[in-house]
PDB file of N, CA and C in Angstrom:
ATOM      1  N   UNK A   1      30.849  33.148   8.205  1.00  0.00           N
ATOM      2  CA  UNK A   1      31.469  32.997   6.911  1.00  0.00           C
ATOM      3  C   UNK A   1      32.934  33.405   7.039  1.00  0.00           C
ATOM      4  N   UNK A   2      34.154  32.422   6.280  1.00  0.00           N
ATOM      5  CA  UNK A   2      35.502  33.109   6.357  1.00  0.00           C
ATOM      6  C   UNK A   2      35.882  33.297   5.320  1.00  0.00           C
ATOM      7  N   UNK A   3      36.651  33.941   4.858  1.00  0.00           N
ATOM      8  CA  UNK A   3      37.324  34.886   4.008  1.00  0.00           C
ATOM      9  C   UNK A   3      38.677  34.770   4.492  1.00  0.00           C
ATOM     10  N   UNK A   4      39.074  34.189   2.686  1.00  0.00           N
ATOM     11  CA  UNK A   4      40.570  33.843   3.050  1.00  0.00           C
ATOM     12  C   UNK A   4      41.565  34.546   1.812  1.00  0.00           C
ATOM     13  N   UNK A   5      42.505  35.441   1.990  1.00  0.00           N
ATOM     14  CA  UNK A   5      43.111  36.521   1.330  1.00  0.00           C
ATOM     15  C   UNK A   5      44.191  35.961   0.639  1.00  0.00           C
ATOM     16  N   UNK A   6      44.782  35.974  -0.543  1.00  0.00           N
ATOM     17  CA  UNK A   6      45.585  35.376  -1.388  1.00  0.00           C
ATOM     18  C   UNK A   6      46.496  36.331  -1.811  1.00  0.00           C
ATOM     19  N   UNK A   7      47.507  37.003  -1.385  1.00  0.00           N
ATOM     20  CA  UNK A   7      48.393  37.753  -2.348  1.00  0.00           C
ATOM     21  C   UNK A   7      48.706  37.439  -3.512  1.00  0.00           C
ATOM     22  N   UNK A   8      48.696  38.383  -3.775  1.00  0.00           N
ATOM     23  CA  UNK A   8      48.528  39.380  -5.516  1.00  0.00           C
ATOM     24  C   UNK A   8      50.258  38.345  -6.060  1.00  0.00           C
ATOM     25  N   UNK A   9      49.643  37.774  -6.987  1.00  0.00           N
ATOM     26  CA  UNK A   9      51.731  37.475  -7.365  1.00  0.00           C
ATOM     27  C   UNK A   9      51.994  38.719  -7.733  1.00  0.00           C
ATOM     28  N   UNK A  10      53.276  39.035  -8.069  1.00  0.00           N
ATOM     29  CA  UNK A  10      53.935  40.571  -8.419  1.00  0.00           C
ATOM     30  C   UNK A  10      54.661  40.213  -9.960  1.00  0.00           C
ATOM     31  N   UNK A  11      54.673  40.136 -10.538  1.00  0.00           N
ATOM     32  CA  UNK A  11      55.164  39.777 -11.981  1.00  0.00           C
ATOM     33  C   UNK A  11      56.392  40.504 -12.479  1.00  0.00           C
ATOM     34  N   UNK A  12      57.506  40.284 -13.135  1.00  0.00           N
ATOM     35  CA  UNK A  12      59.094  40.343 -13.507  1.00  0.00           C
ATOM     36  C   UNK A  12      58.270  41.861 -14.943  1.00  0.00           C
ATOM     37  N   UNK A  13      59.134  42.599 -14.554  1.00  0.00           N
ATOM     38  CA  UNK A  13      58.815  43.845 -16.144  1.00  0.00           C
ATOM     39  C   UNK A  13      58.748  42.610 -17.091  1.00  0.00           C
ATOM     40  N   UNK A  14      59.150  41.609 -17.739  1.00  0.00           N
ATOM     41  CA  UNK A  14      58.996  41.100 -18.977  1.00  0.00           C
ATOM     42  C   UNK A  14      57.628  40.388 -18.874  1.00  0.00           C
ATOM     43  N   UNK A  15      57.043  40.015 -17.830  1.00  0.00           N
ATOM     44  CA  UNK A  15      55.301  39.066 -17.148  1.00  0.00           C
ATOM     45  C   UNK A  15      54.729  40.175 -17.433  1.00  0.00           C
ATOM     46  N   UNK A  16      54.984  41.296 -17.591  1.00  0.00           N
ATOM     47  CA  UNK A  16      53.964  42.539 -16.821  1.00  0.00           C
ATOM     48  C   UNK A  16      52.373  42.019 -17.571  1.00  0.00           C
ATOM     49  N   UNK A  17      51.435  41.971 -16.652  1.00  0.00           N
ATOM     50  CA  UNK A  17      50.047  41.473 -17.167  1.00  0.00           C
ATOM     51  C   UNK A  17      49.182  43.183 -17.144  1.00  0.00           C
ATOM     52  N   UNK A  18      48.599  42.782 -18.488  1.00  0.00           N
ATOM     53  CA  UNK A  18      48.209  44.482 -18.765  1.00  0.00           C
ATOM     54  C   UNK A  18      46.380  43.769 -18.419  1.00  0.00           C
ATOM     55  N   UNK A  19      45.831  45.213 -17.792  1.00  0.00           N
ATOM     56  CA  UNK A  19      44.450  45.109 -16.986  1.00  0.00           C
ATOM     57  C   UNK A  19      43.894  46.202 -17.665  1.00  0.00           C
ATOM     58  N   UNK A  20      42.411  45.806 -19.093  1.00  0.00           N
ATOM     59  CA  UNK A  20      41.870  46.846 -18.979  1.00  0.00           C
ATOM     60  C   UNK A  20      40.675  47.148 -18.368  1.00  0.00           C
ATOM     61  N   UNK A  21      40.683  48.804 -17.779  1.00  0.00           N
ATOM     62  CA  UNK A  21      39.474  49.161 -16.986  1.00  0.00           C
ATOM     63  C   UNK A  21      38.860  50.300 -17.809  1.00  0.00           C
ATOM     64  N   UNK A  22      37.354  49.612 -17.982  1.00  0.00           N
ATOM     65  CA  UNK A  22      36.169  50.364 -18.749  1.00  0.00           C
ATOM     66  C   UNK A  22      35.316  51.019 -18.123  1.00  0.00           C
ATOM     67  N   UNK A  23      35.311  52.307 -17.288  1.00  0.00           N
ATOM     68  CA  UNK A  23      34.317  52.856 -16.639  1.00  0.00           C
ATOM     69  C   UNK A  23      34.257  53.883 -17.199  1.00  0.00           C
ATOM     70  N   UNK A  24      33.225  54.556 -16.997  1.00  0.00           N
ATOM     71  CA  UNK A  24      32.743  56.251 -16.707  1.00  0.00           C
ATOM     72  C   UNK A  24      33.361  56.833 -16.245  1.00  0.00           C
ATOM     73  N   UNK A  25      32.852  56.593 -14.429  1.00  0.00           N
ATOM     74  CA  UNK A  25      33.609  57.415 -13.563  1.00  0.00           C
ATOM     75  C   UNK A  25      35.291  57.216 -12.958  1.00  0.00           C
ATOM     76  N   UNK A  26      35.732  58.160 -13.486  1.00  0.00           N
ATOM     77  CA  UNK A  26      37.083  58.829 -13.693  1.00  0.00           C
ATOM     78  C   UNK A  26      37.601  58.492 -11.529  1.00  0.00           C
ATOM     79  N   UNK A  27      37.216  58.831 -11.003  1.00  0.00           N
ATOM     80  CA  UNK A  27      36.852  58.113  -9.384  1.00  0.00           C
ATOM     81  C   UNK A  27      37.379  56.986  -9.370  1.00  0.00           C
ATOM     82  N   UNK A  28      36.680  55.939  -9.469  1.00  0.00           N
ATOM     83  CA  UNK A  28      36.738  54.661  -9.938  1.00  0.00           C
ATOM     84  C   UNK A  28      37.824  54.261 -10.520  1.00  0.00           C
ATOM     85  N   UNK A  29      38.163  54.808 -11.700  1.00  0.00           N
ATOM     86  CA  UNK A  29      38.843  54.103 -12.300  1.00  0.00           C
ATOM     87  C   UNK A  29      40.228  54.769 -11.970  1.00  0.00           C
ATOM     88  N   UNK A  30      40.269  55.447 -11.259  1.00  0.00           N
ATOM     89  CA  UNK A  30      41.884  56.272 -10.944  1.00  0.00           C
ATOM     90  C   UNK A  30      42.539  55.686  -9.504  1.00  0.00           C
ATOM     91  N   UNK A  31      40.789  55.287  -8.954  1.00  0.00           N
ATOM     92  CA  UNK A  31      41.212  54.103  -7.791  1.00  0.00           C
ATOM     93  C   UNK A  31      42.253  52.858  -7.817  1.00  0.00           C
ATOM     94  N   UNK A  32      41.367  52.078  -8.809  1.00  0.00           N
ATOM     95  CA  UNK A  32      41.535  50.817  -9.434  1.00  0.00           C
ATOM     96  C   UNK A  32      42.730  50.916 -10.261  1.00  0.00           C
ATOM     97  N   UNK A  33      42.914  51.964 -11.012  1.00  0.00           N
ATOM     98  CA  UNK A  33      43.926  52.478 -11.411  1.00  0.00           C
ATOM     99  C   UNK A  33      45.833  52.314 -10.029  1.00  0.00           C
ATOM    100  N   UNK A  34      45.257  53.300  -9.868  1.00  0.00           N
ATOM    101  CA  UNK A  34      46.636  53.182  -8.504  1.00  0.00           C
ATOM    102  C   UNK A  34      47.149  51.582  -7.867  1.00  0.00           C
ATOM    103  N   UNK A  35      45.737  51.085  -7.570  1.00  0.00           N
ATOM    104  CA  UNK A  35      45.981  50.012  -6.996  1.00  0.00           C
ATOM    105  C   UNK A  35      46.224  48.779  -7.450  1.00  0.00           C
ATOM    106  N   UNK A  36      46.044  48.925  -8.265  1.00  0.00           N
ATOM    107  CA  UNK A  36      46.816  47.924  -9.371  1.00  0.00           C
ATOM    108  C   UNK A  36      47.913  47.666  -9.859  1.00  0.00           C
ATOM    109  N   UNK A  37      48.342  49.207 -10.190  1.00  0.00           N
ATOM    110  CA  UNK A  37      49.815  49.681 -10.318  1.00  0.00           C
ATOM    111  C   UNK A  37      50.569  49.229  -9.260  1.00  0.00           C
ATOM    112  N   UNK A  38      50.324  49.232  -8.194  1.00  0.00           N
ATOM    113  CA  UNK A  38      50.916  49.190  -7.095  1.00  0.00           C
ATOM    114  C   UNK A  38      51.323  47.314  -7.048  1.00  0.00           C
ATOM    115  N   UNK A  39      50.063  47.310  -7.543  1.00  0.00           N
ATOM    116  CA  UNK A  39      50.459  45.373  -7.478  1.00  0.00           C
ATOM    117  C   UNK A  39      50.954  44.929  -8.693  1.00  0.00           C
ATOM    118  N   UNK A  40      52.247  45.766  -9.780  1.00  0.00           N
ATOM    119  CA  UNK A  40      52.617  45.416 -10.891  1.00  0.00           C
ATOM    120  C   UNK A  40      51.963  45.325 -12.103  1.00  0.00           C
ATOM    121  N   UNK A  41      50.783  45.499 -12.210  1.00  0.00           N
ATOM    122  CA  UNK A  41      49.701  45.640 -13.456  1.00  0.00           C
ATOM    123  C   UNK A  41      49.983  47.045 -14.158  1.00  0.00           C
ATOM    124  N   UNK A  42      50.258  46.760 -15.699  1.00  0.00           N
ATOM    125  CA  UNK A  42      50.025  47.692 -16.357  1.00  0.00           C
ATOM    126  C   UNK A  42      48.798  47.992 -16.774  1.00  0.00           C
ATOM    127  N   UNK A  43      48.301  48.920 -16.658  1.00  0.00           N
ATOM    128  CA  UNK A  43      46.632  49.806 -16.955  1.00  0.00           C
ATOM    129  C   UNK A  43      46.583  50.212 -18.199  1.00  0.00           C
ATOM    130  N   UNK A  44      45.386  49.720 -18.578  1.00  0.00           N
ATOM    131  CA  UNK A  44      44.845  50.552 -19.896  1.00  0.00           C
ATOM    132  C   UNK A  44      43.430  51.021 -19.523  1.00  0.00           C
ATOM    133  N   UNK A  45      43.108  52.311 -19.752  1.00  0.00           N
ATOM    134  CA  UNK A  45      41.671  52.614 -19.716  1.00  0.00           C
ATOM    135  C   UNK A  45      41.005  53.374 -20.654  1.00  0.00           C
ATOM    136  N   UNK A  46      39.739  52.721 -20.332  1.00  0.00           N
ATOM    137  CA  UNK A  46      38.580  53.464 -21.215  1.00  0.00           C
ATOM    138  C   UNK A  46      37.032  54.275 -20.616  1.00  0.00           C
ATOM    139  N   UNK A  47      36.796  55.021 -21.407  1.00  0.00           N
ATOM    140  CA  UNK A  47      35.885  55.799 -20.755  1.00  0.00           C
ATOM    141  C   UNK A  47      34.084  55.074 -21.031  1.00  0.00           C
ATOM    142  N   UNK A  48      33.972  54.162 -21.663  1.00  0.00           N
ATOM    143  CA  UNK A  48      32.767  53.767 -22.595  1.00  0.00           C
ATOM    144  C   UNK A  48      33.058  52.541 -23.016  1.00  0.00           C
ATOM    145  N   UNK A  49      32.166  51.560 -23.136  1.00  0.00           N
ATOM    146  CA  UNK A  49      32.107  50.493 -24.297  1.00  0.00           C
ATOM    147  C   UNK A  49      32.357  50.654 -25.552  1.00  0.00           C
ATOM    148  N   UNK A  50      32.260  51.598 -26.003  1.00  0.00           N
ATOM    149  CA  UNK A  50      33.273  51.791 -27.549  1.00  0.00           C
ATOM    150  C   UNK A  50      34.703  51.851 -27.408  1.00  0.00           C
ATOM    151  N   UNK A  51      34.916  52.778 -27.151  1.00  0.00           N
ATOM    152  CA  UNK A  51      36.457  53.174 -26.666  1.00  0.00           C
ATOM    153  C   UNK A  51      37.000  51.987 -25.860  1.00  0.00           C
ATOM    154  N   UNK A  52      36.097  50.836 -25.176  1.00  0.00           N
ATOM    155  CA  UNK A  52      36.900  49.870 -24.661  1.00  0.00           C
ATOM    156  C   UNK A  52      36.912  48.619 -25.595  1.00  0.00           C
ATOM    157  N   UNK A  53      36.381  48.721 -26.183  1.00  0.00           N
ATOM    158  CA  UNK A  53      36.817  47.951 -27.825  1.00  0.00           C
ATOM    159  C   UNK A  53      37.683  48.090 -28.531  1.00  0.00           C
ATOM    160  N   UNK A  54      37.829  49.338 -28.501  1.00  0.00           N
ATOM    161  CA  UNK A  54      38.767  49.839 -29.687  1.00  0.00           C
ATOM    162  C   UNK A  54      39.966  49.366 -28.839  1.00  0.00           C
ATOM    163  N   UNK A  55      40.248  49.804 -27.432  1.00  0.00           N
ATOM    164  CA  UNK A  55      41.482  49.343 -26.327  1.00  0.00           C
ATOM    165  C   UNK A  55      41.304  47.770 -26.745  1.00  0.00           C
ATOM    166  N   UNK A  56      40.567  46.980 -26.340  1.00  0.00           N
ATOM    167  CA  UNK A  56      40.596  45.968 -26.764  1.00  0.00           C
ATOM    168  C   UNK A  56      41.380  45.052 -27.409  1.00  0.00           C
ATOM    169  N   UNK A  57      41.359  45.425 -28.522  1.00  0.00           N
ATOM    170  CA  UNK A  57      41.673  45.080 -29.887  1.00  0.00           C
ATOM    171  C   UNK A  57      43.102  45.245 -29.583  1.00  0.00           C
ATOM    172  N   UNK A  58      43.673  46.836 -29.633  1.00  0.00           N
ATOM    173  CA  UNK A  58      44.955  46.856 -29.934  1.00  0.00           C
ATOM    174  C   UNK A  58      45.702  46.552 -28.722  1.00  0.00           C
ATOM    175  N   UNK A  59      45.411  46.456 -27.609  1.00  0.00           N
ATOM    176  CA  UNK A  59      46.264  46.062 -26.488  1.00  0.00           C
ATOM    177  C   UNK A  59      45.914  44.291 -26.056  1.00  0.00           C
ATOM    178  N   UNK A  60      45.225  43.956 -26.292  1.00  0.00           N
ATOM    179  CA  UNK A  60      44.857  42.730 -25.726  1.00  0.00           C
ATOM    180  C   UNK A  60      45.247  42.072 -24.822  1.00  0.00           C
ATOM    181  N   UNK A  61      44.096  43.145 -23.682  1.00  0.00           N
ATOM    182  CA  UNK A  61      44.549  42.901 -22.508  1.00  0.00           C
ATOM    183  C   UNK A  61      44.443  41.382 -21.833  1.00  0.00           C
ATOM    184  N   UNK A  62      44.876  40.832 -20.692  1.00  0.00           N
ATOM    185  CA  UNK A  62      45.159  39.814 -19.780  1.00  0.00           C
ATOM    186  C   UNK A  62      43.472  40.306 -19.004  1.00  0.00           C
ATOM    187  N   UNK A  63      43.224  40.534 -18.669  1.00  0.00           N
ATOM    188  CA  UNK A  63      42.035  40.681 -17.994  1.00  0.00           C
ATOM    189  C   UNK A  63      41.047  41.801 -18.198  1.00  0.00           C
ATOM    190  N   UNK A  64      39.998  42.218 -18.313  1.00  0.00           N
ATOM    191  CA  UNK A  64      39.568  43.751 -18.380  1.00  0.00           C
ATOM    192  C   UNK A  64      38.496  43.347 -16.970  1.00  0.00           C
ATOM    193  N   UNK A  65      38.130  44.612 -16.803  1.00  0.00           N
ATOM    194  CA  UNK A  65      37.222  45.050 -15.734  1.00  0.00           C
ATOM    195  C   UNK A  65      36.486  45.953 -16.881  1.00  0.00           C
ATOM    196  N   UNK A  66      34.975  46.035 -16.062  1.00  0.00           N
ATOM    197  CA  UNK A  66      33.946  46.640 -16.894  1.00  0.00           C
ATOM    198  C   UNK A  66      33.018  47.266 -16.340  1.00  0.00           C
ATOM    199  N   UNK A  67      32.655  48.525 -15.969  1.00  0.00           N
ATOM    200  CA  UNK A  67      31.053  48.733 -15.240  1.00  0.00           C
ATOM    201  C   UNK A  67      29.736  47.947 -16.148  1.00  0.00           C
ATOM    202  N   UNK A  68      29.232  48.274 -15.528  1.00  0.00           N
ATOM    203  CA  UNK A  68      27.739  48.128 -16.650  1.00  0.00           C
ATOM    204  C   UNK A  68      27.321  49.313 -16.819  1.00  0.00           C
ATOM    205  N   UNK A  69      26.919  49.755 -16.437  1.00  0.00           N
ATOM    206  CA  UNK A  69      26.207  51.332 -16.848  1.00  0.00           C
ATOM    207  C   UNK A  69      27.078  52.378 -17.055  1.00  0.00           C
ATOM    208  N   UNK A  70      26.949  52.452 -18.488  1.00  0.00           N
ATOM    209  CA  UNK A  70      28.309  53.627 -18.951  1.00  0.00           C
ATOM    210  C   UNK A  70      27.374  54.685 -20.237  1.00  0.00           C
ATOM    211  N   UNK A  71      27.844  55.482 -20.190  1.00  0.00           N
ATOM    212  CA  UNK A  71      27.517  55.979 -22.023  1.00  0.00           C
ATOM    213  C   UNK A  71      27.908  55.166 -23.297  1.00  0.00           C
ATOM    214  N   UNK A  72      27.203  55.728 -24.158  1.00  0.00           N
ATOM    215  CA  UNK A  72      27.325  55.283 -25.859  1.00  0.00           C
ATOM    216  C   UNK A  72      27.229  54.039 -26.048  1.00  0.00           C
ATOM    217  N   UNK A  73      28.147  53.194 -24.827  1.00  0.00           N
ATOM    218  CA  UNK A  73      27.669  51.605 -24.902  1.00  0.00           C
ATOM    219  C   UNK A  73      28.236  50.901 -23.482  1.00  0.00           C
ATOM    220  N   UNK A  74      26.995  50.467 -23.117  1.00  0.00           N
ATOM    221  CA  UNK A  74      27.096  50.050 -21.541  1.00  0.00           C
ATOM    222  C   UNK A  74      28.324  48.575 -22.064  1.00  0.00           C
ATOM    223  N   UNK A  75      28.359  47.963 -20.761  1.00  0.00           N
ATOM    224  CA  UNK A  75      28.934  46.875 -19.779  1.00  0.00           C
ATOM    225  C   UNK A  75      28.640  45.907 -20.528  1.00  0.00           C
ATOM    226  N   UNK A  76      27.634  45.071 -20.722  1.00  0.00           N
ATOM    227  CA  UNK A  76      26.743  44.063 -21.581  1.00  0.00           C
ATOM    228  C   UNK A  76      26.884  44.080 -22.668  1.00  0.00           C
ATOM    229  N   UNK A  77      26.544  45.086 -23.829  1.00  0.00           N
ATOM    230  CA  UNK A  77      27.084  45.252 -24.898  1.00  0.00           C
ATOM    231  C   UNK A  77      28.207  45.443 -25.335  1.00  0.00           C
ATOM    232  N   UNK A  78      29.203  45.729 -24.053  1.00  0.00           N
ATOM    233  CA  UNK A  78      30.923  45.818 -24.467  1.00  0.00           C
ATOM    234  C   UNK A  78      30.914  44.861 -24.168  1.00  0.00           C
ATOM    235  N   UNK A  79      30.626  43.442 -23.085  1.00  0.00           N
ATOM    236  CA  UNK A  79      30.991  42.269 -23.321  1.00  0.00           C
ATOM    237  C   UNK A  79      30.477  41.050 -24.050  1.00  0.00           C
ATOM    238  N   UNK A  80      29.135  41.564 -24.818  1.00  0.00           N
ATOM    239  CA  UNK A  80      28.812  40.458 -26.295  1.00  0.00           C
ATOM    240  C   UNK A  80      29.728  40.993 -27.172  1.00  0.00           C
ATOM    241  N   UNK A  81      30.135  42.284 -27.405  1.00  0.00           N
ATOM    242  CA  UNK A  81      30.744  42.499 -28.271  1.00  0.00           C
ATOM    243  C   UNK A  81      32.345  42.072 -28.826  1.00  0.00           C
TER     244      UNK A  81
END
């Protein structure tokens, strides 16, 4: 099997594409966090499927990332919602 790698475009401060990330673990998301940054993405995060609704709404992000298994409201229910 090959695997073929595409660099990240890097986007102008006025492009900046905002990424939100909905996890639990604080690990994870401080990872994903950094490395993103690094590739010009502004970060928004949330700790829960509620709280990533509420982000949601008022930032409206360009992409989100999501675990599934979180507190108060998993992965699945933050994305019917």
């Amino acid at each position: 099997m090959r695997f073929r790698r595409y660099p990240l475009s890097r986007t102008s401060s006025k492009q900046l594409k905002t990424i939100l990330l909905v996890d639990d673990e604080l690990s994870v998301v401080n990872a994903w966090k950094r490395i993103l940054q690094l590739e010009g993405y502004r970060i928004v995060t949330a700790t829960n499927g509620r709280a990533g609704l509420v982000a949601a709404r008022e930032e409206r992000p360009d992409l989100i990332i999501t675990d599934r298994s979180m507190p108060i409201m998993d992965g699945v229910k933050f994305c019917i919602n």
